[in-house]
C-alpha atoms as a PDB file:
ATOM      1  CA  UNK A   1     109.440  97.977-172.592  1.00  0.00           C
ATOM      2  CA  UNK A   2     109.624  94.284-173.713  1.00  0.00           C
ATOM      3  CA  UNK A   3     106.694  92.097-173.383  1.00  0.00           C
ATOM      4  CA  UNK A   4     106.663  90.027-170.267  1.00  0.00           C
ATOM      5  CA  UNK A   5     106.117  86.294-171.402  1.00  0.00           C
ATOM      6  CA  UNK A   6     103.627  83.726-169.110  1.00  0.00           C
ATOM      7  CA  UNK A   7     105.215  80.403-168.141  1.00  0.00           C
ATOM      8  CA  UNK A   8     103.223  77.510-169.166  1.00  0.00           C
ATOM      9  CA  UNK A   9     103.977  75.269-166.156  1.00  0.00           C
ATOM     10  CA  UNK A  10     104.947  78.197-162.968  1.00  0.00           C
ATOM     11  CA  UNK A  11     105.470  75.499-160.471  1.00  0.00           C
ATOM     12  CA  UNK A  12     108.052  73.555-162.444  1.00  0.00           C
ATOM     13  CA  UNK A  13     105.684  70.567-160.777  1.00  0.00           C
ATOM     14  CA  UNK A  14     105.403  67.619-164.028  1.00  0.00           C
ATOM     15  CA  UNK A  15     102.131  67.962-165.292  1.00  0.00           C
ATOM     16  CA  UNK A  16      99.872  64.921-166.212  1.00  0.00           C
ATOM     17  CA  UNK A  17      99.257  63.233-169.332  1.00  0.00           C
ATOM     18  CA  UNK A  18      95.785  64.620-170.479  1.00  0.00           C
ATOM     19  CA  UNK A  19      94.006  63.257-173.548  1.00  0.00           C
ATOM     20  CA  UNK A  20      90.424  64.574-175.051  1.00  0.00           C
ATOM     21  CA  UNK A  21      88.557  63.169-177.693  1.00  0.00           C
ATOM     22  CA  UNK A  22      85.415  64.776-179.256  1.00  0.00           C
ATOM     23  CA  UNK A  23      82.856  63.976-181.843  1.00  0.00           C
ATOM     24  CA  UNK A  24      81.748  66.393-184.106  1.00  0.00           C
ATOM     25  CA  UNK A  25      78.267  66.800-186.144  1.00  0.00           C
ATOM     26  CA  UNK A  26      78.151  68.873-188.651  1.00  0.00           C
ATOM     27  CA  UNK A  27      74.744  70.655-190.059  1.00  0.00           C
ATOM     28  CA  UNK A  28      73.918  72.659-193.213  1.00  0.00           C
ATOM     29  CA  UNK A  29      71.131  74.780-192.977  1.00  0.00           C
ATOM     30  CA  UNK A  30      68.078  74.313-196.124  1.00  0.00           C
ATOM     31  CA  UNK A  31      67.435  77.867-196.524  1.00  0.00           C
ATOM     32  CA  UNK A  32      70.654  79.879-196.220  1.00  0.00           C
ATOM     33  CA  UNK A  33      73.104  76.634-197.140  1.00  0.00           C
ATOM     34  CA  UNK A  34      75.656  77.672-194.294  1.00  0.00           C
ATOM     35  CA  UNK A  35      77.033  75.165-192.211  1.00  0.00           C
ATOM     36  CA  UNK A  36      77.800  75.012-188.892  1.00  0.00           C
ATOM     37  CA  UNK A  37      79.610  72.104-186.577  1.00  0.00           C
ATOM     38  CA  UNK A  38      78.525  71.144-182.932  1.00  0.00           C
ATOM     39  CA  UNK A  39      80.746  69.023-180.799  1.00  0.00           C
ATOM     40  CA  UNK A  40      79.099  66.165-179.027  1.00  0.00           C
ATOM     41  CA  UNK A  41      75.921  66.953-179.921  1.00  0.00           C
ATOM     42  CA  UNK A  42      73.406  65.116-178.533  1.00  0.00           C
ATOM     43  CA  UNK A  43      72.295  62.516-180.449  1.00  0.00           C
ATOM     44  CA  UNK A  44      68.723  62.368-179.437  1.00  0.00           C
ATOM     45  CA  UNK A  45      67.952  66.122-180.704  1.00  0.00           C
ATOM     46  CA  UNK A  46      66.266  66.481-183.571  1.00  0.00           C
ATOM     47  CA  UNK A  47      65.709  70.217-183.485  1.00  0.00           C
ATOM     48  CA  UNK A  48      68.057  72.714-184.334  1.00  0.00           C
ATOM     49  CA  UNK A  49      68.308  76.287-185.095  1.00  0.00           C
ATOM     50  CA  UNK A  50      71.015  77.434-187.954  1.00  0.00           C
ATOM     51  CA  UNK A  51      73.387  80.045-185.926  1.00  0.00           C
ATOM     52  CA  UNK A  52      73.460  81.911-189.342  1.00  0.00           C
ATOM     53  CA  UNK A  53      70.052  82.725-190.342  1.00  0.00           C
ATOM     54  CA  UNK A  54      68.471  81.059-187.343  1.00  0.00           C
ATOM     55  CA  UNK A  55      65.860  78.893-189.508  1.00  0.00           C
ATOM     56  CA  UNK A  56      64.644  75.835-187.208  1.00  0.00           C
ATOM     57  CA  UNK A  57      65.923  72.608-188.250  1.00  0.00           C
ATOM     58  CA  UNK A  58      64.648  69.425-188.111  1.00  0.00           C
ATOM     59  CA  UNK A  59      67.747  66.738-188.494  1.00  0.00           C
ATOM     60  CA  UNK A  60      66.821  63.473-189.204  1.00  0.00           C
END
């Protein structure tokens, strides 16, 4: 049976112009030297937690 394919735009209706923009911070963790990326992080935090080895982090 072939595979029935999803239509990106059902309605045939134009779609509007979208743009996104993101920043991204990335972290490396002082005990396990992983690192990990957050997108718009708050600038403000200072704490963090390393997703890997979850060692608290304080980012200066």
């Amino acid at each position: 049976m072939p595979e029935k394919r999803l239509e990106k735009n059902p309605s045939k209706k134009p779609l509007p112009n979208r743009r996104s923009e993101e920043s991204l911070a990335h972290f490396a963790c002082a005990k396990c030297a992983k690192w990990w990326t957050i997108g718009d992080a708050p600038a403000r935090k200072k704490l963090w937690y390393c997703p890997w080895c979850g060692t608290e982090q304080k980012i200066v």
